[in-house]
C-alpha atoms as a PDB file:
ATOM      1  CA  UNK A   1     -88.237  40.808  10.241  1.00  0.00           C
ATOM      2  CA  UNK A   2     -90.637  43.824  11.761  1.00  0.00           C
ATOM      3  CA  UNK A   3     -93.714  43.452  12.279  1.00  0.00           C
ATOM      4  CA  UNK A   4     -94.564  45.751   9.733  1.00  0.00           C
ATOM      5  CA  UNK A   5     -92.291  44.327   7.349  1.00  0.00           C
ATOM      6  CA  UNK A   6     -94.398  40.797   7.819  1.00  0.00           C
ATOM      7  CA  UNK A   7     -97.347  42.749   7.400  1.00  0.00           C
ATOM      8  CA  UNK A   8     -96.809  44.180   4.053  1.00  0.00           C
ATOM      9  CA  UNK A   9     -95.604  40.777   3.393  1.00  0.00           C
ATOM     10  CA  UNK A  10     -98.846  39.173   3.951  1.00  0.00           C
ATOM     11  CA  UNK A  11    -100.724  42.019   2.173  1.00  0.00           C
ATOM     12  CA  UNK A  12     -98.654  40.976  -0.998  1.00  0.00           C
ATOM     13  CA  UNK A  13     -99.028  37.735  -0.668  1.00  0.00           C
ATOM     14  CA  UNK A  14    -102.601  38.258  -0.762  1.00  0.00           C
ATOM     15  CA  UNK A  15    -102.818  40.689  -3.705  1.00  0.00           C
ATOM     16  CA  UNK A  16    -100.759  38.355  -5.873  1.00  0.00           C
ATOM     17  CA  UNK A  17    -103.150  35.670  -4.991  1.00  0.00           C
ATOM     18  CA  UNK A  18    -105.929  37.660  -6.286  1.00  0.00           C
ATOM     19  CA  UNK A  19    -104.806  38.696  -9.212  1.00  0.00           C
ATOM     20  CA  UNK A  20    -103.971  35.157 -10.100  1.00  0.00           C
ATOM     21  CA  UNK A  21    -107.004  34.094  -9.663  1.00  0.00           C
ATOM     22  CA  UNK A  22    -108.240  37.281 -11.850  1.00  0.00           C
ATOM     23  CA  UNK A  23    -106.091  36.393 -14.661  1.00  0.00           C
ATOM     24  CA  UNK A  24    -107.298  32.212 -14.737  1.00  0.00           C
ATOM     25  CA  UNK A  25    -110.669  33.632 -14.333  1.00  0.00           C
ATOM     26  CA  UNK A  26    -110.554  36.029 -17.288  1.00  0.00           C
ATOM     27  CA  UNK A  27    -108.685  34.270 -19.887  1.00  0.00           C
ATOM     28  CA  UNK A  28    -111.132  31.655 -18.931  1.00  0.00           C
ATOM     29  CA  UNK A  29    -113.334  33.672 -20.576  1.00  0.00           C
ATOM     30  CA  UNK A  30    -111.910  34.986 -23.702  1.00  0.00           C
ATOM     31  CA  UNK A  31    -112.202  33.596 -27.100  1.00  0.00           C
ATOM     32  CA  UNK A  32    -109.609  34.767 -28.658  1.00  0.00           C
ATOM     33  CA  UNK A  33    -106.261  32.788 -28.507  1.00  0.00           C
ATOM     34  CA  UNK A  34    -103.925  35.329 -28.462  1.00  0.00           C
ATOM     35  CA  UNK A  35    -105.131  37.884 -25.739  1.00  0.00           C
ATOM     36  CA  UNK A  36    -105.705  34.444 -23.768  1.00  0.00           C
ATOM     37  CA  UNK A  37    -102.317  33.415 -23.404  1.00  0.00           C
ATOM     38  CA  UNK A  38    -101.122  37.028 -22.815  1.00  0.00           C
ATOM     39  CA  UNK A  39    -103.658  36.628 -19.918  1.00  0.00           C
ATOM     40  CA  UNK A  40    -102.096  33.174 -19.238  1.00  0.00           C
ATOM     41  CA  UNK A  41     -98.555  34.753 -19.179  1.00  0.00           C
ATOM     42  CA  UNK A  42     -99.362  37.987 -16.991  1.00  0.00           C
ATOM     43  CA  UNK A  43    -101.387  34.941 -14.687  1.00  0.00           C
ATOM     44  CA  UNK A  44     -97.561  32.668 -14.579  1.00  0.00           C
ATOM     45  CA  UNK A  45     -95.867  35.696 -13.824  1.00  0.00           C
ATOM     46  CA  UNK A  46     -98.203  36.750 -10.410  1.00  0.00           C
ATOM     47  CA  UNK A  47     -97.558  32.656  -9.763  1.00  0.00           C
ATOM     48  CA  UNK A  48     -93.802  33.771  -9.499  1.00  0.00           C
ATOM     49  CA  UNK A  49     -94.261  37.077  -7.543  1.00  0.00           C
ATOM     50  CA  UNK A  50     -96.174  34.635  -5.011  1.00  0.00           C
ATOM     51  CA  UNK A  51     -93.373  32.237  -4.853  1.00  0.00           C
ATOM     52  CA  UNK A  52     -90.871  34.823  -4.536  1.00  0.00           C
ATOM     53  CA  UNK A  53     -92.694  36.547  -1.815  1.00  0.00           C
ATOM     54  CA  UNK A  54     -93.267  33.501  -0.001  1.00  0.00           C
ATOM     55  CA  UNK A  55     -89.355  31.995  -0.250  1.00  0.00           C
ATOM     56  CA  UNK A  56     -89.267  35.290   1.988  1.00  0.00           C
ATOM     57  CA  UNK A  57     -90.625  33.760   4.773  1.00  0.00           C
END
């Protein structure tokens, strides 16, 4: 891999890291059940981007 290539690598990494940690953070917060596990769900599925981003490597 480039250089570049391991860069934007890293920056994804990073970014689905974050929003992770967005989506435990905020459906920490909500009340309501439903829109909670949506949250959940969208947080599982940034999980997977990491893992799939990382396997990269």
């Amino acid at each position: 891999m480039t250089t570049k290539e391991l860069l934007y690598l890293e920056d994804a990494l990073g970014h689905e890291q974050y929003f992770q940690y967005q989506c435990q953070q905020t459906a920490g917060q909500l009340q309501d059940a439903e829109l909670r596990t949506s949250v959940e769900e969208m947080g599982k599925k940034h999980q997977q981007l990491f893992r799939s981003f990382y396997g990269l490597l």
